[in-house]
PDB file of N, CA and C in Angstrom:
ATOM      1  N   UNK A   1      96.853 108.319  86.935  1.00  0.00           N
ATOM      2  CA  UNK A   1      97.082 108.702  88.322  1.00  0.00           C
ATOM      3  C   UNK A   1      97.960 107.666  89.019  1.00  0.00           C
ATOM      4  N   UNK A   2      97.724 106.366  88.312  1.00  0.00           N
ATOM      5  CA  UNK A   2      98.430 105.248  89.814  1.00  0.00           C
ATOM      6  C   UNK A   2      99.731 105.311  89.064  1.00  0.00           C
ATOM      7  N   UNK A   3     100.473 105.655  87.862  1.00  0.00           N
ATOM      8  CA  UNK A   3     101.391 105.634  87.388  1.00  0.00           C
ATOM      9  C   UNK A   3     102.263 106.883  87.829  1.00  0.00           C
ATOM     10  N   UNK A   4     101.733 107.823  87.689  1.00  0.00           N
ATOM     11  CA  UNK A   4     101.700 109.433  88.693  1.00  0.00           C
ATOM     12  C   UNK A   4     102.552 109.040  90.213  1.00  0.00           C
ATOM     13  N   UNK A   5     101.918 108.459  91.098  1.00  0.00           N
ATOM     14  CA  UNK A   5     101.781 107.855  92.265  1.00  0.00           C
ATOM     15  C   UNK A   5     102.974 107.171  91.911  1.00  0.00           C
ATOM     16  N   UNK A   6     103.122 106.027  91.498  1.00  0.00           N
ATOM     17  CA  UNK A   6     104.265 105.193  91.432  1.00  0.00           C
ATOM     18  C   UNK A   6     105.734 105.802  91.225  1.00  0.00           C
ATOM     19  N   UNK A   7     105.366 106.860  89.975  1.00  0.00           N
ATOM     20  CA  UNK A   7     106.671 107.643  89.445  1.00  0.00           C
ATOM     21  C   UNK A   7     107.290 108.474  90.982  1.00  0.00           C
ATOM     22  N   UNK A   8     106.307 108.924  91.306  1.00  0.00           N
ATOM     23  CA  UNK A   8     106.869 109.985  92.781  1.00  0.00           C
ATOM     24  C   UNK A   8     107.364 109.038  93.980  1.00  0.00           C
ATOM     25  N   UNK A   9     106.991 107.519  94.271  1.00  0.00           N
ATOM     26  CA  UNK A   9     107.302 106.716  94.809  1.00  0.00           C
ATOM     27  C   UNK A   9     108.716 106.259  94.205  1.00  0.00           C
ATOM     28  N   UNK A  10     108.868 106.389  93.062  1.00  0.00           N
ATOM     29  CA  UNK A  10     110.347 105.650  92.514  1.00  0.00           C
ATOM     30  C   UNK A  10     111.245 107.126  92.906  1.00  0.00           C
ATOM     31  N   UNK A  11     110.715 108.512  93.128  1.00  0.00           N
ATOM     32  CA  UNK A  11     111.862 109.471  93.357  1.00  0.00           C
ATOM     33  C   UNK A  11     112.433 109.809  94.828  1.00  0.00           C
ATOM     34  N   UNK A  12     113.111 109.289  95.288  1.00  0.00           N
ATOM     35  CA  UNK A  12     112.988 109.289  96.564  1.00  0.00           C
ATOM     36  C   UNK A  12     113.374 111.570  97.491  1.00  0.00           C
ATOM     37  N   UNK A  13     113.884 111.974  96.563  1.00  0.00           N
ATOM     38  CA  UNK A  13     114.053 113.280  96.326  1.00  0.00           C
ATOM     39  C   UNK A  13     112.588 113.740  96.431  1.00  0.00           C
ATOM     40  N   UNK A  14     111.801 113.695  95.694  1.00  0.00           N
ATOM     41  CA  UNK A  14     110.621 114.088  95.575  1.00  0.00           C
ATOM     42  C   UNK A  14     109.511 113.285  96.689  1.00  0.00           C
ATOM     43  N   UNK A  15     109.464 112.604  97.174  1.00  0.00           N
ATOM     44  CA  UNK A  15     109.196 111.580  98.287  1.00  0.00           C
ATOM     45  C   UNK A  15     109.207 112.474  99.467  1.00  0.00           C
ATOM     46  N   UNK A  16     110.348 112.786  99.303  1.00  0.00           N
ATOM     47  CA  UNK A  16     111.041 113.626 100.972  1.00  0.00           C
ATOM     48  C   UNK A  16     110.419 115.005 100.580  1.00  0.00           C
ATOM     49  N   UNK A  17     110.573 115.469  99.676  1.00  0.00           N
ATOM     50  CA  UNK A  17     110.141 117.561  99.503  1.00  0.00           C
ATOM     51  C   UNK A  17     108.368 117.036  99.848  1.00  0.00           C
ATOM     52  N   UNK A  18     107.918 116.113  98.957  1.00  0.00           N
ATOM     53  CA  UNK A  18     106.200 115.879  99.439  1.00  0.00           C
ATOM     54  C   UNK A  18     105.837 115.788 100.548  1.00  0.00           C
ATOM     55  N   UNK A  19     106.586 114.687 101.618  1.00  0.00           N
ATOM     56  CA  UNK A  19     106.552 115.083 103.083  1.00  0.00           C
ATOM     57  C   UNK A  19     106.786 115.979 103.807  1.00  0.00           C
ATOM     58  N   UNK A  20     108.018 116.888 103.511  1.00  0.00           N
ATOM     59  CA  UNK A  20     108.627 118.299 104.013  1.00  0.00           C
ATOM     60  C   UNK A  20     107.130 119.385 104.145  1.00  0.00           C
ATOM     61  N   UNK A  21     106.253 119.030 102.726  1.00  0.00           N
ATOM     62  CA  UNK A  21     105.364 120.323 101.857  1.00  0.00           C
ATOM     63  C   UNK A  21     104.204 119.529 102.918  1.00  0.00           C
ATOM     64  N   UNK A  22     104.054 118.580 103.385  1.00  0.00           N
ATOM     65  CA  UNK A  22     102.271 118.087 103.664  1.00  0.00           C
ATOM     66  C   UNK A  22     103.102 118.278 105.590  1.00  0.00           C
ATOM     67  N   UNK A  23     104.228 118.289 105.810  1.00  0.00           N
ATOM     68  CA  UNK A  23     104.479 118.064 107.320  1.00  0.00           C
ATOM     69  C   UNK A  23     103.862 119.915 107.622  1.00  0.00           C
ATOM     70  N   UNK A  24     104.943 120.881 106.547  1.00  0.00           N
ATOM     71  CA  UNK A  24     104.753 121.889 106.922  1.00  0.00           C
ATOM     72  C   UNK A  24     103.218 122.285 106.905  1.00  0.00           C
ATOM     73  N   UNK A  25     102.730 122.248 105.762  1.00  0.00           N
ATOM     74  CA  UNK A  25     101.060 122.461 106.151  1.00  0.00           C
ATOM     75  C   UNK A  25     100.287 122.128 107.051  1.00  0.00           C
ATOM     76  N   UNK A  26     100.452 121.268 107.606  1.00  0.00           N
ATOM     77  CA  UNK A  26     100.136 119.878 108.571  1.00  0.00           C
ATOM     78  C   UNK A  26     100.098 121.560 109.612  1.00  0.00           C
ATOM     79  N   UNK A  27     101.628 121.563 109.852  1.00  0.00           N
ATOM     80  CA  UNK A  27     102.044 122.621 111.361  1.00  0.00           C
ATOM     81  C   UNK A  27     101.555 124.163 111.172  1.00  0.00           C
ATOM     82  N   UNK A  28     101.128 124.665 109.831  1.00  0.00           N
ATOM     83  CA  UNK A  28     100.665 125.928 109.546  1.00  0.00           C
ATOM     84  C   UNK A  28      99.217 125.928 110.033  1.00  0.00           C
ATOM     85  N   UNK A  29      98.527 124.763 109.617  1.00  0.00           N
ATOM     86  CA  UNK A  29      96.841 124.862 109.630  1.00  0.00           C
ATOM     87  C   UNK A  29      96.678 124.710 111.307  1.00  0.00           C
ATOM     88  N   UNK A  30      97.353 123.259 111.794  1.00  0.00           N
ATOM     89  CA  UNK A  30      97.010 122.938 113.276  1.00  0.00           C
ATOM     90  C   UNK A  30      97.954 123.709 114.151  1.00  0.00           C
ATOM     91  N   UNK A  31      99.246 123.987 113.870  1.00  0.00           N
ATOM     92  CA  UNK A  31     100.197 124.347 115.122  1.00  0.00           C
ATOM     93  C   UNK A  31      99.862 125.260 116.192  1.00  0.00           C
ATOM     94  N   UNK A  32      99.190 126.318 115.456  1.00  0.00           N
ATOM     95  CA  UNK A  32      98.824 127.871 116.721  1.00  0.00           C
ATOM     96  C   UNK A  32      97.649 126.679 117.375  1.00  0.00           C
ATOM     97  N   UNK A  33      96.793 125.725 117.700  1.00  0.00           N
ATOM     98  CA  UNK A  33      95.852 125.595 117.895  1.00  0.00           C
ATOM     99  C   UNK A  33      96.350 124.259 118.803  1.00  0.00           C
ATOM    100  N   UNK A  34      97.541 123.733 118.699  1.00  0.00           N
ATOM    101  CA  UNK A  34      97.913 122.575 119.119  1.00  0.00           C
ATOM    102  C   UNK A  34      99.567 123.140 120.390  1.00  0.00           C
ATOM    103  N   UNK A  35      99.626 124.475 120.161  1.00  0.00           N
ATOM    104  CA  UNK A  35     100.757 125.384 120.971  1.00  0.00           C
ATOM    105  C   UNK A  35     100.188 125.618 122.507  1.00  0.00           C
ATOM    106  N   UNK A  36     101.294 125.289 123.423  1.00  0.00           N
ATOM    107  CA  UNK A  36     100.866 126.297 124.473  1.00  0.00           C
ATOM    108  C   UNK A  36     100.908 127.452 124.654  1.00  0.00           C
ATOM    109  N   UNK A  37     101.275 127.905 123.364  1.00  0.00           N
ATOM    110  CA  UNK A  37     101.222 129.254 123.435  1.00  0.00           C
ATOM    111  C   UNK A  37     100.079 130.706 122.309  1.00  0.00           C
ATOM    112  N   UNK A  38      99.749 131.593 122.919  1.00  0.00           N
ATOM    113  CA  UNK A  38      99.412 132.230 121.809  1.00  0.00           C
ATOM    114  C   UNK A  38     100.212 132.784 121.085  1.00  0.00           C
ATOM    115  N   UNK A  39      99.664 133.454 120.228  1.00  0.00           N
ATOM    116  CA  UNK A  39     100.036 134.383 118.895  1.00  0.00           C
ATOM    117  C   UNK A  39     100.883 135.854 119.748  1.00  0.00           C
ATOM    118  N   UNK A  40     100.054 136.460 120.598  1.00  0.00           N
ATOM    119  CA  UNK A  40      99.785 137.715 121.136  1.00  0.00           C
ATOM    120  C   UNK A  40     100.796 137.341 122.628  1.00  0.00           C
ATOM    121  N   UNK A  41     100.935 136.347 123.254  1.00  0.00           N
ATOM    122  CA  UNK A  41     101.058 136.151 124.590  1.00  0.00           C
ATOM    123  C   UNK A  41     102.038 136.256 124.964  1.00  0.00           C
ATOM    124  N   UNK A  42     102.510 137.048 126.055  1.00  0.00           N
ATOM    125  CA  UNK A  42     104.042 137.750 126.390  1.00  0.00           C
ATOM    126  C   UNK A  42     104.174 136.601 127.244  1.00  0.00           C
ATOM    127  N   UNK A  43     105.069 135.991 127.129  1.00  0.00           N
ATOM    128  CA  UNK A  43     106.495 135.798 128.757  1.00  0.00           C
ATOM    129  C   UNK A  43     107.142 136.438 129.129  1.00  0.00           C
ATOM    130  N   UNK A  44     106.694 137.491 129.938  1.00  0.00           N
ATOM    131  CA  UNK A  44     107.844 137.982 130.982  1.00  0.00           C
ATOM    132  C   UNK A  44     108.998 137.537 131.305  1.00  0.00           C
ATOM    133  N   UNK A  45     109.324 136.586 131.472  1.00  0.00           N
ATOM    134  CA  UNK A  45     110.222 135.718 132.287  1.00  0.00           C
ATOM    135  C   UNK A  45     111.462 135.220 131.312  1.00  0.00           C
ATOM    136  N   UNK A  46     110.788 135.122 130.027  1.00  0.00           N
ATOM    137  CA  UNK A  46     111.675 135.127 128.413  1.00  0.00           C
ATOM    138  C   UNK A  46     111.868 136.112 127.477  1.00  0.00           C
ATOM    139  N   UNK A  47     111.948 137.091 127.949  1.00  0.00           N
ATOM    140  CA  UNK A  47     112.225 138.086 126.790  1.00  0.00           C
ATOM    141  C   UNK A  47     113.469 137.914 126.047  1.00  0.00           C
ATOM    142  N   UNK A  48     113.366 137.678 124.863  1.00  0.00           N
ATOM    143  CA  UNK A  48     114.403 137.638 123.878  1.00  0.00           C
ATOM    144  C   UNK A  48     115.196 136.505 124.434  1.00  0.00           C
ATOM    145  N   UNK A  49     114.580 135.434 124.389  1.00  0.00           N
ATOM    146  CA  UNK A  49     115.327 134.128 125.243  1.00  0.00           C
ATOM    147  C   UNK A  49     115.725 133.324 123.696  1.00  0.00           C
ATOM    148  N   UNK A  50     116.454 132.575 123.800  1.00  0.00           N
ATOM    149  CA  UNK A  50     117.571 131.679 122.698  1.00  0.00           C
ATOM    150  C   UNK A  50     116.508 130.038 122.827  1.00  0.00           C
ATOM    151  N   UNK A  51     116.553 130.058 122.073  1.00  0.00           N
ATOM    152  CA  UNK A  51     116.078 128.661 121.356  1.00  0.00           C
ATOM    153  C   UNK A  51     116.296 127.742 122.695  1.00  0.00           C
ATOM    154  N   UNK A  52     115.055 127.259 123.322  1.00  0.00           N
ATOM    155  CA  UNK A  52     114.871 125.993 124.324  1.00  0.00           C
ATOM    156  C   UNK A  52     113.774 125.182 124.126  1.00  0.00           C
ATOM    157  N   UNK A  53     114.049 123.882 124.437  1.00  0.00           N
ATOM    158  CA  UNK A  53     113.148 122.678 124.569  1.00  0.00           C
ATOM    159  C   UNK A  53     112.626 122.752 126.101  1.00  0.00           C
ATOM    160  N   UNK A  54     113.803 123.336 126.826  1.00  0.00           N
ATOM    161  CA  UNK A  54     113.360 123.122 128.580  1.00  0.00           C
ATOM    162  C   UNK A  54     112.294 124.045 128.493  1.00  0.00           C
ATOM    163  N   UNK A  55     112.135 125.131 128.117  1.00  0.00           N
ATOM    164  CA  UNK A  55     111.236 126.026 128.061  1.00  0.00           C
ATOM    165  C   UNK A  55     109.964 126.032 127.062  1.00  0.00           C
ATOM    166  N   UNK A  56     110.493 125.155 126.280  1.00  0.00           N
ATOM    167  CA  UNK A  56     109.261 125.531 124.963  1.00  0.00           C
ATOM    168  C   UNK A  56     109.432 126.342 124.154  1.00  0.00           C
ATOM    169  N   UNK A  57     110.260 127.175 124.208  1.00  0.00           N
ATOM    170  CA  UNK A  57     109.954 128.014 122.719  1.00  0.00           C
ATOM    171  C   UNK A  57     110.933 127.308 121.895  1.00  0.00           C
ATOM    172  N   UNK A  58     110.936 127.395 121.311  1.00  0.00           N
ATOM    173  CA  UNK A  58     111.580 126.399 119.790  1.00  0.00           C
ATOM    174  C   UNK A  58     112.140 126.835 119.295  1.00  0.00           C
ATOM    175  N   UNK A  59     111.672 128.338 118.891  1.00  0.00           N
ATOM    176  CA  UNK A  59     112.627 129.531 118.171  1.00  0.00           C
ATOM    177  C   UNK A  59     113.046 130.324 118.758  1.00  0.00           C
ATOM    178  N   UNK A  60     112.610 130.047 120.146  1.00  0.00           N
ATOM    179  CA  UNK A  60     113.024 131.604 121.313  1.00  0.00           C
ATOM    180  C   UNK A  60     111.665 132.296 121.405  1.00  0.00           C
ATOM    181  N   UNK A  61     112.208 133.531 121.836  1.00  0.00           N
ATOM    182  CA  UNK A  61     111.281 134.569 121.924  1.00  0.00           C
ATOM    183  C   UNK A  61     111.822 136.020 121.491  1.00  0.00           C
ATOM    184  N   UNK A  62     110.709 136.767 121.295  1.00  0.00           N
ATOM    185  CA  UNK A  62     111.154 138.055 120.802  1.00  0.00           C
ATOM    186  C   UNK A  62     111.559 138.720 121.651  1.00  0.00           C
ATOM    187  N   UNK A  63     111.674 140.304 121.247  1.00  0.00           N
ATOM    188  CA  UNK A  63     112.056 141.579 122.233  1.00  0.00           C
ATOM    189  C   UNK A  63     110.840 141.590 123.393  1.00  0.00           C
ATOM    190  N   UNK A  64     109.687 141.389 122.743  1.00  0.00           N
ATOM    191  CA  UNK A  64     108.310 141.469 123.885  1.00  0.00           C
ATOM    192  C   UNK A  64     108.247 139.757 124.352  1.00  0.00           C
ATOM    193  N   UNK A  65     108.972 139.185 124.460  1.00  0.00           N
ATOM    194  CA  UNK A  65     108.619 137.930 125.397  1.00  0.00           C
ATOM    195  C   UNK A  65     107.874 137.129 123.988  1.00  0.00           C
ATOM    196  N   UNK A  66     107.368 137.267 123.381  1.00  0.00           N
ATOM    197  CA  UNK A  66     106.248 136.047 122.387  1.00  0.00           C
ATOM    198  C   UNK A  66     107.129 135.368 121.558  1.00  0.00           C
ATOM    199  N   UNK A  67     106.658 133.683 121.661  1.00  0.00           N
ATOM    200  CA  UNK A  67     107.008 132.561 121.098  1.00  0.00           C
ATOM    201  C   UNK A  67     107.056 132.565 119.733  1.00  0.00           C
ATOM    202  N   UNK A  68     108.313 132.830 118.508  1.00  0.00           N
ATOM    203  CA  UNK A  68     108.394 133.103 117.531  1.00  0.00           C
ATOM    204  C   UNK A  68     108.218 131.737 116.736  1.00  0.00           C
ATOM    205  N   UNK A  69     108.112 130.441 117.106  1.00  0.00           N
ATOM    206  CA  UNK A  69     107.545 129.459 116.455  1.00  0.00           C
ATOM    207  C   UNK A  69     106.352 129.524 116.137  1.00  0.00           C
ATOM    208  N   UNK A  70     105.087 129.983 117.649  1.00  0.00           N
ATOM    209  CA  UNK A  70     104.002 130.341 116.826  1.00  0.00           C
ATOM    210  C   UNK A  70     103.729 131.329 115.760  1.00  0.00           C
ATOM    211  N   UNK A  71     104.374 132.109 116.096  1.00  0.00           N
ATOM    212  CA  UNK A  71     104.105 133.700 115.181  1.00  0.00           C
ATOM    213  C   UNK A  71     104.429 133.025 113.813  1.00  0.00           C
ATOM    214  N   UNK A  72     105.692 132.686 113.759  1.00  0.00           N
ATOM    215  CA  UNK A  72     106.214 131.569 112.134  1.00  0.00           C
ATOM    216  C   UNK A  72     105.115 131.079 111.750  1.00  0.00           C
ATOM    217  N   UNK A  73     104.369 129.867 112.319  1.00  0.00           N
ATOM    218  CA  UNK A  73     103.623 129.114 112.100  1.00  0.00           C
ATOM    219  C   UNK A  73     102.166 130.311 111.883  1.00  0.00           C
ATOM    220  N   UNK A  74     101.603 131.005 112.644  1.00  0.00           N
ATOM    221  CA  UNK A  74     100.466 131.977 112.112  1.00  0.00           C
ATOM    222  C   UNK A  74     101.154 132.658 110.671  1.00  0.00           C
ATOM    223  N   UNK A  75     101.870 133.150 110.224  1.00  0.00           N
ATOM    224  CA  UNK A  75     102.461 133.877 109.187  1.00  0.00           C
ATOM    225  C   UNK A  75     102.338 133.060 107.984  1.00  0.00           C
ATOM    226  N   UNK A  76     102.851 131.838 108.406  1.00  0.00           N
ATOM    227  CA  UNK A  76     102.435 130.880 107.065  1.00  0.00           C
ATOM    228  C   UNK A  76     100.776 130.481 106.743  1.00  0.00           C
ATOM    229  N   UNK A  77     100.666 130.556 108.062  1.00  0.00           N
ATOM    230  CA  UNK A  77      98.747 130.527 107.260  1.00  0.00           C
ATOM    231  C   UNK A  77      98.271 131.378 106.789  1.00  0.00           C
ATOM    232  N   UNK A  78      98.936 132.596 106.866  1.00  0.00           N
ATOM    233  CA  UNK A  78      98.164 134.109 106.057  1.00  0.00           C
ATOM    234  C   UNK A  78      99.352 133.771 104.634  1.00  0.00           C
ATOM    235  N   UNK A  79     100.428 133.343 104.380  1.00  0.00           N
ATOM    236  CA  UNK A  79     101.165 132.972 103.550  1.00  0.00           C
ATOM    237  C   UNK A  79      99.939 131.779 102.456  1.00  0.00           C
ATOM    238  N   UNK A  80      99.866 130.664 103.053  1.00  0.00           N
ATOM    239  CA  UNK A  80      98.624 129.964 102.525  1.00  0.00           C
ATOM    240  C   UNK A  80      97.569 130.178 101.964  1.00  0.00           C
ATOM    241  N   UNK A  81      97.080 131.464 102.827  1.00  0.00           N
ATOM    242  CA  UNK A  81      96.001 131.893 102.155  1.00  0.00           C
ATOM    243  C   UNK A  81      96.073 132.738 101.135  1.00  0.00           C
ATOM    244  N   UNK A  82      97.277 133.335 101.187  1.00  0.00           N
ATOM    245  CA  UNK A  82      97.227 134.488 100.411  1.00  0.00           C
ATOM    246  C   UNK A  82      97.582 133.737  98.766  1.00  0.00           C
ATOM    247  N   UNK A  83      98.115 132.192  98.800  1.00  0.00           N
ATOM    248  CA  UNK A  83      98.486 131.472  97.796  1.00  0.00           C
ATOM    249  C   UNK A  83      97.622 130.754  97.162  1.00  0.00           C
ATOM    250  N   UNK A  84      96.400 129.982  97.863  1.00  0.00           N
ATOM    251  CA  UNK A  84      95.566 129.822  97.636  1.00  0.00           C
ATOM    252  C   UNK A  84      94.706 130.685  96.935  1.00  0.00           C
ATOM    253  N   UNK A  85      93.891 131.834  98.024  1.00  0.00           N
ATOM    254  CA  UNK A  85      93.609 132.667  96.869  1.00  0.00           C
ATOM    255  C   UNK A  85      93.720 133.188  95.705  1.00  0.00           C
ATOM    256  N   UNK A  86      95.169 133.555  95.306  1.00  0.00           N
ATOM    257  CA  UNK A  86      95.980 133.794  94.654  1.00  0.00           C
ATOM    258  C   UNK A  86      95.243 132.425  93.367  1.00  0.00           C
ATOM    259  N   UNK A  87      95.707 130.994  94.088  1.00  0.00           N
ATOM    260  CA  UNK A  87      95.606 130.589  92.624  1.00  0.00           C
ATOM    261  C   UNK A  87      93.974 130.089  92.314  1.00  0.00           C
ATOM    262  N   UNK A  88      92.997 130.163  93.025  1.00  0.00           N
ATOM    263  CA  UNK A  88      91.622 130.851  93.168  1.00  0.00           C
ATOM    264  C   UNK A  88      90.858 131.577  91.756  1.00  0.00           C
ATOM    265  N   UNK A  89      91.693 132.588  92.247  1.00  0.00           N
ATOM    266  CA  UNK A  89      91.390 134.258  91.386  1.00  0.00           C
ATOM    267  C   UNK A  89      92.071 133.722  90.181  1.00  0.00           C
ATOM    268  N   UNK A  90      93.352 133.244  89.367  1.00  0.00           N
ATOM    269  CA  UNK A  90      94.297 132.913  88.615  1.00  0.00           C
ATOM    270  C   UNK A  90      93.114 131.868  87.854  1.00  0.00           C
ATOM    271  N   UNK A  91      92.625 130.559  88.466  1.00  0.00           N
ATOM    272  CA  UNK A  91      91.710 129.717  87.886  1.00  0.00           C
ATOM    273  C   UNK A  91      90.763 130.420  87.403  1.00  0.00           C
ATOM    274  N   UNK A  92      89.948 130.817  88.341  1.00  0.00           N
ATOM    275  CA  UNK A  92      88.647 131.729  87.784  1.00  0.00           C
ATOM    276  C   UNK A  92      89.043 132.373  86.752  1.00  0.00           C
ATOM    277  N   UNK A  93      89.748 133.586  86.142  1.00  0.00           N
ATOM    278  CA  UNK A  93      90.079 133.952  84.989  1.00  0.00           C
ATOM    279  C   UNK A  93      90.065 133.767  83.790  1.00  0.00           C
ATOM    280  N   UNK A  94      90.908 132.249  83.902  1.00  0.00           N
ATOM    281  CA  UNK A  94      91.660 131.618  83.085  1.00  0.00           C
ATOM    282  C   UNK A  94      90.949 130.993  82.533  1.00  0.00           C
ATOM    283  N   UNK A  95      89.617 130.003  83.167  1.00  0.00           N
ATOM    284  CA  UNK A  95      88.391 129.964  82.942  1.00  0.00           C
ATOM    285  C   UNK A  95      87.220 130.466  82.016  1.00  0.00           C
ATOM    286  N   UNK A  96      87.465 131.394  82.862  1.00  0.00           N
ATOM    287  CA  UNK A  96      86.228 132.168  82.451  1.00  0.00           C
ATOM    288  C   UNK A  96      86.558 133.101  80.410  1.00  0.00           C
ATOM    289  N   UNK A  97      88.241 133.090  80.788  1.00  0.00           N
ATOM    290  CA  UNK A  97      89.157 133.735  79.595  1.00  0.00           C
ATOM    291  C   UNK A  97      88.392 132.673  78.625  1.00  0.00           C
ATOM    292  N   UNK A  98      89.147 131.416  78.869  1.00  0.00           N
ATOM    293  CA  UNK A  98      89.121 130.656  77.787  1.00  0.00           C
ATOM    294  C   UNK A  98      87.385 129.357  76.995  1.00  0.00           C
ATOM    295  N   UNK A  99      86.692 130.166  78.290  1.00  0.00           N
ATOM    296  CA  UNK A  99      85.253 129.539  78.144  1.00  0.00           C
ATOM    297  C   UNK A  99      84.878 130.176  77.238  1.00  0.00           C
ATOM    298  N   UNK A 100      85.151 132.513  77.268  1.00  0.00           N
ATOM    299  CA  UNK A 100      84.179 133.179  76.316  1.00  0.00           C
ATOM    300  C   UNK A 100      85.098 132.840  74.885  1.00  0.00           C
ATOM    301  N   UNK A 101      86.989 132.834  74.826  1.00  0.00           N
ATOM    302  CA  UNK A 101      87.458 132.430  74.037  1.00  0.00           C
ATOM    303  C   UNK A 101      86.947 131.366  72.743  1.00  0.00           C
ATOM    304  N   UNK A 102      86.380 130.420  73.899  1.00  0.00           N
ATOM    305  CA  UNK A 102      85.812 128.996  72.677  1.00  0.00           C
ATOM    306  C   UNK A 102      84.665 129.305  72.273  1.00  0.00           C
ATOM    307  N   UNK A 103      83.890 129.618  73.624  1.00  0.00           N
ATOM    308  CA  UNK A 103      82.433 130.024  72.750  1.00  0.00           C
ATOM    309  C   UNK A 103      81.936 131.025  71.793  1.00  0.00           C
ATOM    310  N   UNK A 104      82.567 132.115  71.423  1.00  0.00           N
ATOM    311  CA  UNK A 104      82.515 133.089  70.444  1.00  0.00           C
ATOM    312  C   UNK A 104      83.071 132.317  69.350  1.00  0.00           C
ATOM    313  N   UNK A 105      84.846 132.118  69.608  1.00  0.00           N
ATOM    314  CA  UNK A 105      85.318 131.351  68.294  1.00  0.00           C
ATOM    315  C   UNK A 105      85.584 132.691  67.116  1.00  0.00           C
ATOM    316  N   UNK A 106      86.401 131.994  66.118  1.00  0.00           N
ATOM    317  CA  UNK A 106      86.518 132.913  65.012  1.00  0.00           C
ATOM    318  C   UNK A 106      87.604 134.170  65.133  1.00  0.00           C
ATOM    319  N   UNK A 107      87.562 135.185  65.011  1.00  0.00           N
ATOM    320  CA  UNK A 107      88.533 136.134  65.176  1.00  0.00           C
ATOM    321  C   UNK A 107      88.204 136.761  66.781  1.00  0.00           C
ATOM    322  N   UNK A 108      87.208 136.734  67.314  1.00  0.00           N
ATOM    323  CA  UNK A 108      87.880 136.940  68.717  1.00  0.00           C
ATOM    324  C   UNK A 108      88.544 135.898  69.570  1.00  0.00           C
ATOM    325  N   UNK A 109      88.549 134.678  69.327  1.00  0.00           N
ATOM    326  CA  UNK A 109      89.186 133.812  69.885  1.00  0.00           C
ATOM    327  C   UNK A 109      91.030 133.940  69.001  1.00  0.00           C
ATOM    328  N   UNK A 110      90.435 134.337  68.115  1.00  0.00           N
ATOM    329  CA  UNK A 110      92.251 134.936  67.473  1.00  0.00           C
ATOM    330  C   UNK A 110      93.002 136.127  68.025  1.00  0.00           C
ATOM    331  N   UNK A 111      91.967 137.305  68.273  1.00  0.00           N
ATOM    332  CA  UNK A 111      92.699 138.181  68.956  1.00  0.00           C
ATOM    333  C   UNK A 111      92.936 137.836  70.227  1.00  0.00           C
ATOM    334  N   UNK A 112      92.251 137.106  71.254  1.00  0.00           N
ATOM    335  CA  UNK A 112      92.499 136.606  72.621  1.00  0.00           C
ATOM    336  C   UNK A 112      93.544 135.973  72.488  1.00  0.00           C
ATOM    337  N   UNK A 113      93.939 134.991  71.880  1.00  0.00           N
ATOM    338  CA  UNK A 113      94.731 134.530  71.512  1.00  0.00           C
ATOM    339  C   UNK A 113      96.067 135.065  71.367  1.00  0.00           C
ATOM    340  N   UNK A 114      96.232 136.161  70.685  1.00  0.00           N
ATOM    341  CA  UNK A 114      97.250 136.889  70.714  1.00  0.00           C
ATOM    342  C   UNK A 114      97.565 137.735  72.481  1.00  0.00           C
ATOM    343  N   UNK A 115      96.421 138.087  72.653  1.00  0.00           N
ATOM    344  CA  UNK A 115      96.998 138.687  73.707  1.00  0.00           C
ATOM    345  C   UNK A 115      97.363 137.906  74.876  1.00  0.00           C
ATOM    346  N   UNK A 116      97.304 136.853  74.674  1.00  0.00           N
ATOM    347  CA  UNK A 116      97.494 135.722  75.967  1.00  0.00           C
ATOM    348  C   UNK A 116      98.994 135.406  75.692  1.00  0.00           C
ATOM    349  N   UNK A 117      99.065 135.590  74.187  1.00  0.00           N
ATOM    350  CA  UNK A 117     100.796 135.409  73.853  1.00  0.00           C
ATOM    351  C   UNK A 117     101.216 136.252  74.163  1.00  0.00           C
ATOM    352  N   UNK A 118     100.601 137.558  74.338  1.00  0.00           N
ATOM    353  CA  UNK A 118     101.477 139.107  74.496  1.00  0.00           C
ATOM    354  C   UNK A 118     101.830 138.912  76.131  1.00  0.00           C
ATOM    355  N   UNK A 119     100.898 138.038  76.967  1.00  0.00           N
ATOM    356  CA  UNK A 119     101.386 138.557  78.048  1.00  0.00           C
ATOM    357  C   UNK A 119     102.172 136.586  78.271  1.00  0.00           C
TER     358      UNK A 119
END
């Protein structure tokens, strides 16, 4: 592991994408919750407004007035989850594949075998 650690410290490429990957998560999990704005919440006053700092929206706003930074930022947490889960369900399987795999042994661990190559 501390050699792991060191190697990603000597890449400075990989350094920067690790921060990019832990900043963005960082803004997926906390951002809707740390926004003045909601998910759902119209501005009247901004409909379909262009990217401002004076205003706050970051990305603008849509056709209905709502802050498309949050909406971004909610989208990636159903994005998250759906990846997570994803590799969840993928572990469990794979698991569970290669637990009955060993413990039988013999020619069903040969035919499993094959079909793990088939796919």
């Amino acid at each position: 592991m501390l050699d792991a650690w060191g190697a990603l410290k000597q890449n400075k490429a990989a350094l920067f994408s690790f921060a990019t990957m832990l900043t963005m998560i960082f803004l997926v999990i906390f951002g809707p919750m740390l926004s003045p704005f909601m998910v759902d919440q119209t501005d009247w006053y901004q409909l379909s407004a262009r990217p401002s700092l004076a205003s706050g929206h970051i990305f603008g706003t849509d056709d209905l007035g709502r802050d498309l930074f949050v909406r971004v930022m909610h989208g990636g947490r159903i994005s998250l989850m759906v990846g997570l889960v994803a590799t969840l369900v993928s572990v469990l399987i794979g698991v569970s594949y290669g637990a009955i795999s060993g413990y039988v042994g013999g020619k069903v661990d040969a035919v499993m075998m094959r079909v793990v190559d088939v796919l």
